[in-house]
PDB file of N, CA and C in Angstrom:
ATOM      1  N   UNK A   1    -191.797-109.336-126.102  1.00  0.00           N
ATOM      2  CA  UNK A   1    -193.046-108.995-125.464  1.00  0.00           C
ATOM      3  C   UNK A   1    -192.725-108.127-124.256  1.00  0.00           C
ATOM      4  N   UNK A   2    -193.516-107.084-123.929  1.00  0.00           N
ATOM      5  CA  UNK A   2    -193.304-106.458-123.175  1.00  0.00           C
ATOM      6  C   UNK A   2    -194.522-106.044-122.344  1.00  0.00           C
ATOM      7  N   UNK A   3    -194.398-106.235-121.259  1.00  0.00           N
ATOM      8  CA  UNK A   3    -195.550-106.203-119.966  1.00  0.00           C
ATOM      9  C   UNK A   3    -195.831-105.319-118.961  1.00  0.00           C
ATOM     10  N   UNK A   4    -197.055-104.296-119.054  1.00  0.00           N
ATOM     11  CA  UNK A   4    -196.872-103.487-118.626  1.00  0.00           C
ATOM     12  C   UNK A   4    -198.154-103.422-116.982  1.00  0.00           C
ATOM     13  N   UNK A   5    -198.018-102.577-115.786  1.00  0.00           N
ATOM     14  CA  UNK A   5    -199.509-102.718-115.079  1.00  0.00           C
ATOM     15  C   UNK A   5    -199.075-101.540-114.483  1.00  0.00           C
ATOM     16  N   UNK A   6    -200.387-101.339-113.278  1.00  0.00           N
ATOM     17  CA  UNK A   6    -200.335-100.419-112.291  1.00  0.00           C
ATOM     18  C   UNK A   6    -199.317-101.260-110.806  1.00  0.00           C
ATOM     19  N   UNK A   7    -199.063-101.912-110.835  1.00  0.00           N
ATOM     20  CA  UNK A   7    -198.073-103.062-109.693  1.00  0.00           C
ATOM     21  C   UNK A   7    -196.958-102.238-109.871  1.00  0.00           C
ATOM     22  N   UNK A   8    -196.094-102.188-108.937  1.00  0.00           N
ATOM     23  CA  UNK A   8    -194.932-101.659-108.845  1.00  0.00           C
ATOM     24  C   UNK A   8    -193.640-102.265-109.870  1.00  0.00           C
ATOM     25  N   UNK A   9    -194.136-103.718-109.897  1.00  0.00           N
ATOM     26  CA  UNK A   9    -193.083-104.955-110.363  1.00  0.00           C
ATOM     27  C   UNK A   9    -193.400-104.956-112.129  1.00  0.00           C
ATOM     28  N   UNK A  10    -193.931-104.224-112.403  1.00  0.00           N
ATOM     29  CA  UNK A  10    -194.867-104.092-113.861  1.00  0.00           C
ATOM     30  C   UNK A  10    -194.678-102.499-114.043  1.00  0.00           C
ATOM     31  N   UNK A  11    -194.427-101.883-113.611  1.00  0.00           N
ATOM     32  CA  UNK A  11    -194.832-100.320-113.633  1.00  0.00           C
ATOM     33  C   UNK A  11    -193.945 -99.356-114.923  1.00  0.00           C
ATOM     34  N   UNK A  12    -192.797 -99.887-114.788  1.00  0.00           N
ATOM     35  CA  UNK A  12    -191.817 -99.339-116.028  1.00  0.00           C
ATOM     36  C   UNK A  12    -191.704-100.626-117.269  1.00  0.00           C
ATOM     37  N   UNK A  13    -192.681-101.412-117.266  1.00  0.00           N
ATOM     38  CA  UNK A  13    -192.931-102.720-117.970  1.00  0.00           C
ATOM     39  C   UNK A  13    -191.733-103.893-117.950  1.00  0.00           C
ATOM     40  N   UNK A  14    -191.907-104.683-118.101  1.00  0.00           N
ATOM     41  CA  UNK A  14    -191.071-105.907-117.914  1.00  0.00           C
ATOM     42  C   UNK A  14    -190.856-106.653-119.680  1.00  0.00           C
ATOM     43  N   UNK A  15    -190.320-106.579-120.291  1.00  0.00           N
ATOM     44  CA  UNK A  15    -189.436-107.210-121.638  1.00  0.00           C
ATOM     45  C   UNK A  15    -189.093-109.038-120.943  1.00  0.00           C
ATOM     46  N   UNK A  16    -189.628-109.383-122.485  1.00  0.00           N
ATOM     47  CA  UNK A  16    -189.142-110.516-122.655  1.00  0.00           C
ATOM     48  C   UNK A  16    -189.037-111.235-123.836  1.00  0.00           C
ATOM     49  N   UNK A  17    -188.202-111.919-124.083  1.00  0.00           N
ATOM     50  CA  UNK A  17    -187.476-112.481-125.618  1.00  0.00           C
ATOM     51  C   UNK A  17    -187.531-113.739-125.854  1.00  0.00           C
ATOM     52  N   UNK A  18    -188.674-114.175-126.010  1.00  0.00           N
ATOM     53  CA  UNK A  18    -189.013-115.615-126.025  1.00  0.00           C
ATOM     54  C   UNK A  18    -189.407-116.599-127.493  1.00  0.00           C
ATOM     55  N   UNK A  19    -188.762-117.613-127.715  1.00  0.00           N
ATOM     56  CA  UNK A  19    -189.420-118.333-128.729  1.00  0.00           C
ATOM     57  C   UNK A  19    -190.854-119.449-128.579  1.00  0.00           C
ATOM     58  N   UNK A  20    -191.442-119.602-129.282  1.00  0.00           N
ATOM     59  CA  UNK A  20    -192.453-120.468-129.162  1.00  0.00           C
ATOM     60  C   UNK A  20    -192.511-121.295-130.595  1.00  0.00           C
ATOM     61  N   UNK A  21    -193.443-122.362-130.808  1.00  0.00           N
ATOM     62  CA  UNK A  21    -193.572-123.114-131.959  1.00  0.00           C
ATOM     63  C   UNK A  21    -194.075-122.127-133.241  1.00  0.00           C
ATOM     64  N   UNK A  22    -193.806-122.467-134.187  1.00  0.00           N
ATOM     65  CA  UNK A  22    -194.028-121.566-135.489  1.00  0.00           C
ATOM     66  C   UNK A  22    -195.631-121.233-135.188  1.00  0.00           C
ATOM     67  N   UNK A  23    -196.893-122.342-134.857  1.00  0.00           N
ATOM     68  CA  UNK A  23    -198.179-121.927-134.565  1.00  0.00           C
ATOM     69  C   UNK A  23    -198.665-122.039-133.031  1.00  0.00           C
ATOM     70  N   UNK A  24    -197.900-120.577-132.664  1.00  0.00           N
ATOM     71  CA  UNK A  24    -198.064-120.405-131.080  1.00  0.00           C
ATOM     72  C   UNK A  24    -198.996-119.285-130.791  1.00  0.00           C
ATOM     73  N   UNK A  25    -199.500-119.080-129.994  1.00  0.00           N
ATOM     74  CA  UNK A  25    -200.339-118.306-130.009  1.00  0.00           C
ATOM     75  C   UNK A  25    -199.604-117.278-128.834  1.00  0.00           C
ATOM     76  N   UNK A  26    -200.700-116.111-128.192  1.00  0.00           N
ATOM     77  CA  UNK A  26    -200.322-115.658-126.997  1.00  0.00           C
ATOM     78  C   UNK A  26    -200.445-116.340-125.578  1.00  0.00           C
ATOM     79  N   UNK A  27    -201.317-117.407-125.741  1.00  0.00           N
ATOM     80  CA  UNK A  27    -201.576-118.264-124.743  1.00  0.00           C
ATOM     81  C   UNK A  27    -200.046-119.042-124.283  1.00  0.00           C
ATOM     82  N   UNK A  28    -199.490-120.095-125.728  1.00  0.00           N
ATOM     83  CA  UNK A  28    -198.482-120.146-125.778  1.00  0.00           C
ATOM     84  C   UNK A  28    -197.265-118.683-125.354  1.00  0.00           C
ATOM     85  N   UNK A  29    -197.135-118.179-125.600  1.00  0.00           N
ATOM     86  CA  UNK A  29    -196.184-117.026-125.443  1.00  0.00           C
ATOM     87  C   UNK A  29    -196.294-116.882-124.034  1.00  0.00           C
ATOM     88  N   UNK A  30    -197.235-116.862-123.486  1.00  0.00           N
ATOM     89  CA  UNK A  30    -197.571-116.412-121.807  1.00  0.00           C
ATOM     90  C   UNK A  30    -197.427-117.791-121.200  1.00  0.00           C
ATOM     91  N   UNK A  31    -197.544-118.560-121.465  1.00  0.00           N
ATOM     92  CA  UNK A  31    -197.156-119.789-120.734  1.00  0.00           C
ATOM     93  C   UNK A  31    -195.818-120.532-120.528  1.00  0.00           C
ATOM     94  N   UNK A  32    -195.239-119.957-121.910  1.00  0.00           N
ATOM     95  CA  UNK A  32    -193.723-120.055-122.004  1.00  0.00           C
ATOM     96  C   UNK A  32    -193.060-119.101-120.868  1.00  0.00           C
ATOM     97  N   UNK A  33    -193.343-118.048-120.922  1.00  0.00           N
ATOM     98  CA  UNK A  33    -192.705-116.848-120.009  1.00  0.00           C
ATOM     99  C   UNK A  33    -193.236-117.284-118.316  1.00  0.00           C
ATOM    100  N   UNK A  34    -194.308-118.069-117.988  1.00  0.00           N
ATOM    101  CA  UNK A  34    -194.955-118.082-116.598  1.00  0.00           C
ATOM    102  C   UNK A  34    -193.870-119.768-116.358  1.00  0.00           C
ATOM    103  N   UNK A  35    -193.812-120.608-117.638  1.00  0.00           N
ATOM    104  CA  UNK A  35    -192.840-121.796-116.867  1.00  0.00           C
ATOM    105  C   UNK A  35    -191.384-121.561-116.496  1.00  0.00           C
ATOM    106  N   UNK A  36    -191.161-120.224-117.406  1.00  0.00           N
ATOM    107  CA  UNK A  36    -189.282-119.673-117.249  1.00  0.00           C
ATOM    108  C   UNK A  36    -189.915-119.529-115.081  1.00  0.00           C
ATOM    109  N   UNK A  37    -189.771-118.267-115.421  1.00  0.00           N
ATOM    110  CA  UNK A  37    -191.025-118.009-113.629  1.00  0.00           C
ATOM    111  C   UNK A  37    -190.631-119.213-112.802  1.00  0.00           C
ATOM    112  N   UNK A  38    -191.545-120.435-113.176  1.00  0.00           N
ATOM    113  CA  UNK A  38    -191.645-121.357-112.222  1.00  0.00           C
ATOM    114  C   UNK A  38    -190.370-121.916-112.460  1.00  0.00           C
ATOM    115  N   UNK A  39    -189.670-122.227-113.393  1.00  0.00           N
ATOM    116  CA  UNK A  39    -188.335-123.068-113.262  1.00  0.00           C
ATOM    117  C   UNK A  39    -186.920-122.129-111.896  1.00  0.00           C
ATOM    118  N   UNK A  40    -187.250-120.596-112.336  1.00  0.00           N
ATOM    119  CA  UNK A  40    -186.309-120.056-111.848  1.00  0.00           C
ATOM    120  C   UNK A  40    -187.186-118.589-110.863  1.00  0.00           C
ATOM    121  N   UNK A  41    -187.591-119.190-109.638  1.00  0.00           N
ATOM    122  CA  UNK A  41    -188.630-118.638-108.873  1.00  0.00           C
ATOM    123  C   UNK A  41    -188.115-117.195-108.405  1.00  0.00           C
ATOM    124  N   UNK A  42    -186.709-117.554-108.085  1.00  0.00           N
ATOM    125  CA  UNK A  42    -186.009-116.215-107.524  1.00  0.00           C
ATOM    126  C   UNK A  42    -185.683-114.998-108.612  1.00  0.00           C
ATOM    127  N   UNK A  43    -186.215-115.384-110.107  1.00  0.00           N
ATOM    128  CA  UNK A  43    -186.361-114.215-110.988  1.00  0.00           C
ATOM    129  C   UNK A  43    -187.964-114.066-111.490  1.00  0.00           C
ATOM    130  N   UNK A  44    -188.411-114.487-110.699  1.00  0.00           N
ATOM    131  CA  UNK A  44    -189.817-114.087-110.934  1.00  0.00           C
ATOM    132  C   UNK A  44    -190.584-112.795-109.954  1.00  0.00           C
ATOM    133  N   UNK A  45    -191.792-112.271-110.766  1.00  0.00           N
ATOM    134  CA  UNK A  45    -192.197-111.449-109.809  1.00  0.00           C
ATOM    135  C   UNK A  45    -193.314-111.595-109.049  1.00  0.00           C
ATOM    136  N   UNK A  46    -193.888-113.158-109.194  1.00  0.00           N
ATOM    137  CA  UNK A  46    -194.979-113.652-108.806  1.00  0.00           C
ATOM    138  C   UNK A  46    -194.462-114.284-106.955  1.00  0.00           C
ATOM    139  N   UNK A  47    -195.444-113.895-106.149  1.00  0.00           N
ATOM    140  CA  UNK A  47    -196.969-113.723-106.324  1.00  0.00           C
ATOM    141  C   UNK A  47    -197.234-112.206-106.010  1.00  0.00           C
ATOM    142  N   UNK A  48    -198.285-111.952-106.730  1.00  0.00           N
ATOM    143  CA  UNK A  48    -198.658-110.557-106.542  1.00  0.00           C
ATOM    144  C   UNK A  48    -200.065-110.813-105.787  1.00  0.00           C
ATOM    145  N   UNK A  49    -200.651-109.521-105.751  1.00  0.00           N
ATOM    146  CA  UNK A  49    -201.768-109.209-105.278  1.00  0.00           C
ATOM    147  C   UNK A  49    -202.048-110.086-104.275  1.00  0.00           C
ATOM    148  N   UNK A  50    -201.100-109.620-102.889  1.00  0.00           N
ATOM    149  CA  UNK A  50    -201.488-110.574-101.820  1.00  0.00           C
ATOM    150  C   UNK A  50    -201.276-112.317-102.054  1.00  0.00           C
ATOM    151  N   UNK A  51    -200.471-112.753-102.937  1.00  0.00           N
ATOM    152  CA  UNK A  51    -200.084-114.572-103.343  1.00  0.00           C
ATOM    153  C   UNK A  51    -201.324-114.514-103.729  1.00  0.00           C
ATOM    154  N   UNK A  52    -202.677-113.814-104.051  1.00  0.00           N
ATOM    155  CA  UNK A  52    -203.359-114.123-105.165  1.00  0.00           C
ATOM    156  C   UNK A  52    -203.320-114.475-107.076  1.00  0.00           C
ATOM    157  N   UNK A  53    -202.591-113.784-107.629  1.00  0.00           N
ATOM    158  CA  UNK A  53    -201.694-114.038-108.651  1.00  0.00           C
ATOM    159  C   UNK A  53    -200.549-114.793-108.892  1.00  0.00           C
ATOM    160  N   UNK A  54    -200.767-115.914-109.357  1.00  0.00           N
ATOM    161  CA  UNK A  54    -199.219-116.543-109.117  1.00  0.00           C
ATOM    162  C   UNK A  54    -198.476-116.812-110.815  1.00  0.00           C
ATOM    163  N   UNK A  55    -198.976-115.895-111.852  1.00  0.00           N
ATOM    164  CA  UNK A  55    -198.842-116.282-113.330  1.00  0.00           C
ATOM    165  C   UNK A  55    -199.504-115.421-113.907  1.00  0.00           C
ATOM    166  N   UNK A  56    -198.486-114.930-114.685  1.00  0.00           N
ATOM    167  CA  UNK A  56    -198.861-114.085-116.416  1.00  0.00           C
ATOM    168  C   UNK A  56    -200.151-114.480-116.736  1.00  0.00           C
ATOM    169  N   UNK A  57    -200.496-115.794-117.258  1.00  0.00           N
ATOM    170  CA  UNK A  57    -201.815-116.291-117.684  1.00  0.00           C
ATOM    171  C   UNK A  57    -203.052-115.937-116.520  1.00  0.00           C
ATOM    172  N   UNK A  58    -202.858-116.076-115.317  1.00  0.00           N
ATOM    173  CA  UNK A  58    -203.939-116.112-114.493  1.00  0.00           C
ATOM    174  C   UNK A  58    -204.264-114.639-115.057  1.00  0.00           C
ATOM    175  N   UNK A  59    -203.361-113.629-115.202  1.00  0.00           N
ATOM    176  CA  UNK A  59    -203.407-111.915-114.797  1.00  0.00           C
ATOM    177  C   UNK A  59    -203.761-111.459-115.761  1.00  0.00           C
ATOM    178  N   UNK A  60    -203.617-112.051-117.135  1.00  0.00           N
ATOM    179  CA  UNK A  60    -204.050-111.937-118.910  1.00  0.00           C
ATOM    180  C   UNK A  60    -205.445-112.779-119.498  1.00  0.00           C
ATOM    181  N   UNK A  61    -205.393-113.837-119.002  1.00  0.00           N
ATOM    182  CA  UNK A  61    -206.191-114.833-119.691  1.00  0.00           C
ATOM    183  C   UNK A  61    -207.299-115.217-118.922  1.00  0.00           C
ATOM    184  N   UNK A  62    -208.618-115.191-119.682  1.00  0.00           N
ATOM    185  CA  UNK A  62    -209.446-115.903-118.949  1.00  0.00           C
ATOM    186  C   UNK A  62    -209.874-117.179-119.521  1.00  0.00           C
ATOM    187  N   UNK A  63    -209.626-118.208-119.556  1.00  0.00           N
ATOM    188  CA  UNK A  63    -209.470-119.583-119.833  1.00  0.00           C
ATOM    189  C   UNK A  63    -211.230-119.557-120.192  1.00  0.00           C
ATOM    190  N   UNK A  64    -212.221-119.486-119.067  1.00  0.00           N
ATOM    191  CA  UNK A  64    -213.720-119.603-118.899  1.00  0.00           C
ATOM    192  C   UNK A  64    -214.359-119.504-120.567  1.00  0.00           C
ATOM    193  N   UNK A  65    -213.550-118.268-120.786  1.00  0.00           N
ATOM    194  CA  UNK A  65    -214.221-117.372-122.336  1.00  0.00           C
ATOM    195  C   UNK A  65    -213.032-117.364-123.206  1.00  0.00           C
ATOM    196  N   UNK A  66    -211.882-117.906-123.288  1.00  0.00           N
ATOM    197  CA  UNK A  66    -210.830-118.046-123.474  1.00  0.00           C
ATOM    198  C   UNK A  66    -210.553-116.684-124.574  1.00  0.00           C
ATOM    199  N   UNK A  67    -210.556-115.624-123.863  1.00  0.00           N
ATOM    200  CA  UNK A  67    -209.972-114.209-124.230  1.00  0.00           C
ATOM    201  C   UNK A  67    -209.180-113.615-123.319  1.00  0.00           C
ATOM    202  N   UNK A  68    -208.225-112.362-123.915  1.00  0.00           N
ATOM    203  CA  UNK A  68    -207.839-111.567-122.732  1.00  0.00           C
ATOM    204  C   UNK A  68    -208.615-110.688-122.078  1.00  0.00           C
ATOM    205  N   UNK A  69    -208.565-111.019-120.720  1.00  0.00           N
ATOM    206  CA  UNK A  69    -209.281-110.111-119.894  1.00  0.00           C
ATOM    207  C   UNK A  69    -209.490-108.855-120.499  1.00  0.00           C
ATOM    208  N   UNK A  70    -210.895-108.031-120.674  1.00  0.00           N
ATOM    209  CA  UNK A  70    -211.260-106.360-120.496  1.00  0.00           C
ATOM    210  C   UNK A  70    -210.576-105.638-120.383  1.00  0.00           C
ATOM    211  N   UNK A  71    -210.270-105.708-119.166  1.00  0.00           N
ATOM    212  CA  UNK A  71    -209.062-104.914-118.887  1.00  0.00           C
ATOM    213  C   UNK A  71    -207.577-104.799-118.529  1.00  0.00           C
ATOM    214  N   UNK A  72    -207.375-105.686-119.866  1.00  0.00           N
ATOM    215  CA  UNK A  72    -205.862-105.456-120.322  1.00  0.00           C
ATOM    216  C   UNK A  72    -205.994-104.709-122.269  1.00  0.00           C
ATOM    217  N   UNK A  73    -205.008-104.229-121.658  1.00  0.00           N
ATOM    218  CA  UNK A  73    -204.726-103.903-123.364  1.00  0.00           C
ATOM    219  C   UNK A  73    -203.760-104.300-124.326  1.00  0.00           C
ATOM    220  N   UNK A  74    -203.772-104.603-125.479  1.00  0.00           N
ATOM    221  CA  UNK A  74    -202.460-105.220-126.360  1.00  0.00           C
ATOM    222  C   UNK A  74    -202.483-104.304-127.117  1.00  0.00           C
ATOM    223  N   UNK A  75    -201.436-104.397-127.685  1.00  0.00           N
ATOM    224  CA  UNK A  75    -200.718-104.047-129.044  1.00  0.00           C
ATOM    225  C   UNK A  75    -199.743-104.695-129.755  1.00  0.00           C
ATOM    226  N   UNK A  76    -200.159-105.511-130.456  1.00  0.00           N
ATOM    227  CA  UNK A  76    -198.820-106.452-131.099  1.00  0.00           C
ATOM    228  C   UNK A  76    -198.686-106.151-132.724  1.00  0.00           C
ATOM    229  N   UNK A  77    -197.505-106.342-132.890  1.00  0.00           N
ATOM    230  CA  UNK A  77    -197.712-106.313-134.663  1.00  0.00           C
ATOM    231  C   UNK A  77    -196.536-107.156-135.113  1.00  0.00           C
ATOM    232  N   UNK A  78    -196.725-107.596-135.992  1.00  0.00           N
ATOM    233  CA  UNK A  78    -195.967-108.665-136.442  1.00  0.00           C
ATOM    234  C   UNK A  78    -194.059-107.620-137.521  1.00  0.00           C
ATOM    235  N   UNK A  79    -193.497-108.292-137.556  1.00  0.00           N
ATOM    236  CA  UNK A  79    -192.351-107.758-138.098  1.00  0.00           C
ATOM    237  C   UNK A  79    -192.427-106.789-139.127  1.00  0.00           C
ATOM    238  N   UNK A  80    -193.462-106.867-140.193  1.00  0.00           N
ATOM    239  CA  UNK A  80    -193.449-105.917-140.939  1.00  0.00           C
ATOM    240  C   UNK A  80    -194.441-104.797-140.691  1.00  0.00           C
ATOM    241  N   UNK A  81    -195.331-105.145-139.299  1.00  0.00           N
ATOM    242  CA  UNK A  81    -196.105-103.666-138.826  1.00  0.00           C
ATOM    243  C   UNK A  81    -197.434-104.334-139.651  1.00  0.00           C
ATOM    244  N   UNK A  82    -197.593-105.706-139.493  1.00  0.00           N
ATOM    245  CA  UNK A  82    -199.106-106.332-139.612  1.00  0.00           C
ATOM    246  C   UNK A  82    -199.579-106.299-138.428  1.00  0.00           C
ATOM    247  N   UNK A  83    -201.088-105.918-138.364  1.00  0.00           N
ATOM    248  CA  UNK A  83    -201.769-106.195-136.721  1.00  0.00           C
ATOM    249  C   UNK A  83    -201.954-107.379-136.498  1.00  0.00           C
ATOM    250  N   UNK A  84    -201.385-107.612-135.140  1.00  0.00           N
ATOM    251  CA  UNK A  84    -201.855-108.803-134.609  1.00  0.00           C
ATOM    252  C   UNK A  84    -203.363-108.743-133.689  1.00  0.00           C
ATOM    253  N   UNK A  85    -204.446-109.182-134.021  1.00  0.00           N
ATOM    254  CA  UNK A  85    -205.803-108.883-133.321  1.00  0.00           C
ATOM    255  C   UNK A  85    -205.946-109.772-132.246  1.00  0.00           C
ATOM    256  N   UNK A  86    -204.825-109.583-131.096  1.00  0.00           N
ATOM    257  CA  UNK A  86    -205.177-110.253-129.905  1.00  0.00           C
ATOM    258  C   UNK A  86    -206.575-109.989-129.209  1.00  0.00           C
ATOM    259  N   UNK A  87    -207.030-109.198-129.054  1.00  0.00           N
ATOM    260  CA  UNK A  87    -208.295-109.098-128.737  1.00  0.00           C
ATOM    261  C   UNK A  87    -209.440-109.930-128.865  1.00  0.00           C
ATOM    262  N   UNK A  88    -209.558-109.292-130.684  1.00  0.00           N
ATOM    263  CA  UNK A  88    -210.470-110.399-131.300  1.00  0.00           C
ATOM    264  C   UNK A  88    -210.592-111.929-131.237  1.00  0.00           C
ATOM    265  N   UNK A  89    -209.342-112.493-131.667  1.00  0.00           N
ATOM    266  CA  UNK A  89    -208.762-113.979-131.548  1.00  0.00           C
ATOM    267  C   UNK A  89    -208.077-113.603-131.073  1.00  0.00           C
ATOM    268  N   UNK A  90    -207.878-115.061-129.883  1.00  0.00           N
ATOM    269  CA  UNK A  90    -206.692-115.047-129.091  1.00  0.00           C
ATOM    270  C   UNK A  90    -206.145-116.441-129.480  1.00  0.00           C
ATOM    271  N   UNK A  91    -206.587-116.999-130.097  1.00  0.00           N
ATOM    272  CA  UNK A  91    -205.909-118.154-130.915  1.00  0.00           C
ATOM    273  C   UNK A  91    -205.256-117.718-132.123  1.00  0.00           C
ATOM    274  N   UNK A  92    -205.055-116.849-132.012  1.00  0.00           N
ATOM    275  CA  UNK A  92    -203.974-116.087-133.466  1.00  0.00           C
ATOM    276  C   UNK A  92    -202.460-116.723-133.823  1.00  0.00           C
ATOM    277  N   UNK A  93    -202.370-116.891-134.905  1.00  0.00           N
ATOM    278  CA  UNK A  93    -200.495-117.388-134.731  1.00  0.00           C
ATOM    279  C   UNK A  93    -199.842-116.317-134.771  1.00  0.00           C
ATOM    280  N   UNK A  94    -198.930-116.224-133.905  1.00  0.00           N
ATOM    281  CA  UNK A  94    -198.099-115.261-133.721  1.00  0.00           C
ATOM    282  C   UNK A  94    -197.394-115.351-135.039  1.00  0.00           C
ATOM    283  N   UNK A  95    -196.609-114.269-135.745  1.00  0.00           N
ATOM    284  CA  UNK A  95    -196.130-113.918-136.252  1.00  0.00           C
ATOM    285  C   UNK A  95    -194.423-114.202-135.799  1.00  0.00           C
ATOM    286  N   UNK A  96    -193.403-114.645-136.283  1.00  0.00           N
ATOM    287  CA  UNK A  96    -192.153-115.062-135.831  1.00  0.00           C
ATOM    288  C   UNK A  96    -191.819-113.415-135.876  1.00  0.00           C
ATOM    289  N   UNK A  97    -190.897-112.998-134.724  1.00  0.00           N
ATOM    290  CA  UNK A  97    -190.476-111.728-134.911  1.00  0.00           C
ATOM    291  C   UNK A  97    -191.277-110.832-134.045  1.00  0.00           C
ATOM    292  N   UNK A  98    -192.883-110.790-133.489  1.00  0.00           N
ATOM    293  CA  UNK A  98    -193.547-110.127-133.367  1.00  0.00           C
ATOM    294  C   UNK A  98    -193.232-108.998-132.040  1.00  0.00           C
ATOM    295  N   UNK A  99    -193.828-107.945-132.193  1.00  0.00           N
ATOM    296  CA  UNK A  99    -193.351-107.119-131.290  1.00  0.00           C
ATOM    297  C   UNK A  99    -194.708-107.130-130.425  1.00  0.00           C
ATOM    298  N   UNK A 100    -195.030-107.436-129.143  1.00  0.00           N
ATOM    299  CA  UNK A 100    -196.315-107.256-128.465  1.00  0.00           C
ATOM    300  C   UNK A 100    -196.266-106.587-127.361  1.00  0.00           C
ATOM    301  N   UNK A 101    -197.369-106.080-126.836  1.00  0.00           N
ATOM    302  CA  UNK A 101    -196.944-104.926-125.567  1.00  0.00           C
ATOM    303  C   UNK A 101    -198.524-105.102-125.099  1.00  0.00           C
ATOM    304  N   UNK A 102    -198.406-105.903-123.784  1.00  0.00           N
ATOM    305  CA  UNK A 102    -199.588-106.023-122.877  1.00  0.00           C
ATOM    306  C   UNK A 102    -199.523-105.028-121.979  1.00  0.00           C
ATOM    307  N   UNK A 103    -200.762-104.503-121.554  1.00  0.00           N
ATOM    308  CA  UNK A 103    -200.897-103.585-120.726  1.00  0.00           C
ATOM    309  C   UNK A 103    -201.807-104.379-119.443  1.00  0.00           C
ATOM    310  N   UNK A 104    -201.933-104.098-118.606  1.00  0.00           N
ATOM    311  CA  UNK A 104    -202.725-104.989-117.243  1.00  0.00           C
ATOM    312  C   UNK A 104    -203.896-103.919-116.563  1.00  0.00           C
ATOM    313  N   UNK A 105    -204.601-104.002-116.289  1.00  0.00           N
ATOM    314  CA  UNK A 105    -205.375-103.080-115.664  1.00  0.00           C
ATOM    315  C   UNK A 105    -205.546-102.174-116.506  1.00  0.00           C
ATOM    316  N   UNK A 106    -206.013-101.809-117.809  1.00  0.00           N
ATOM    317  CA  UNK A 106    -205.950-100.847-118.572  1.00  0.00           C
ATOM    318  C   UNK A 106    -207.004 -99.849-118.436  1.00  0.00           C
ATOM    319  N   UNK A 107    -208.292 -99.920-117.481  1.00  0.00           N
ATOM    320  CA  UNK A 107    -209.164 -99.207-117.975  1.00  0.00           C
ATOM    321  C   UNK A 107    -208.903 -98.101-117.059  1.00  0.00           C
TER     322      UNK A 107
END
């Protein structure tokens, strides 16, 4: 997965190589990557926006409507170049293998 924004700490995107359960979603995937973060603080890039942001999920996910925020953008596709419709569903199972590329602030 690879993470991209207008933030300085995001700007040339940030890669990451993570496993999750065979029916994980992106929720899962982003929560896995925000507890690495909290276990090992001094490789994290949180807090942003003034210690307003303190997590991938806060900056992607809106729990309320449980979609990704408007204005982020995805692109994921699964190993053989199937779409993954993060957008649409965000309860999607990831695909083992999948290649995804969040964008932050996209509009």
């Amino acid at each position: 997965m690879t993470i991209f924004g207008p933030e300085k700490e995001l700007s040339n995107g940030v890669g990451y190589e993570i496993e999750i359960k065979d029916d994980g979603t992106i929720i899962d995937a982003l929560a896995t990557i925000d507890n690495e973060a909290f276990q090992n603080p001094e490789k994290s890039l949180f807090p942003m926006y003034k210690g307003l942001i303190r997590s991938y999920l806060q900056l992607i996910w809106d729990p309320q409507n449980n979609i990704i925020y408007e204005d982020c953008a995805s692109n994921a596709y699964g190993p053989n170049k199937e779409f993954i419709p993060l957008q649409d569903d965000i309860n999607f199972n990831l695909y083992p293998d999948s290649d995804i590329t969040l964008i932050v602030h996209a509009d």
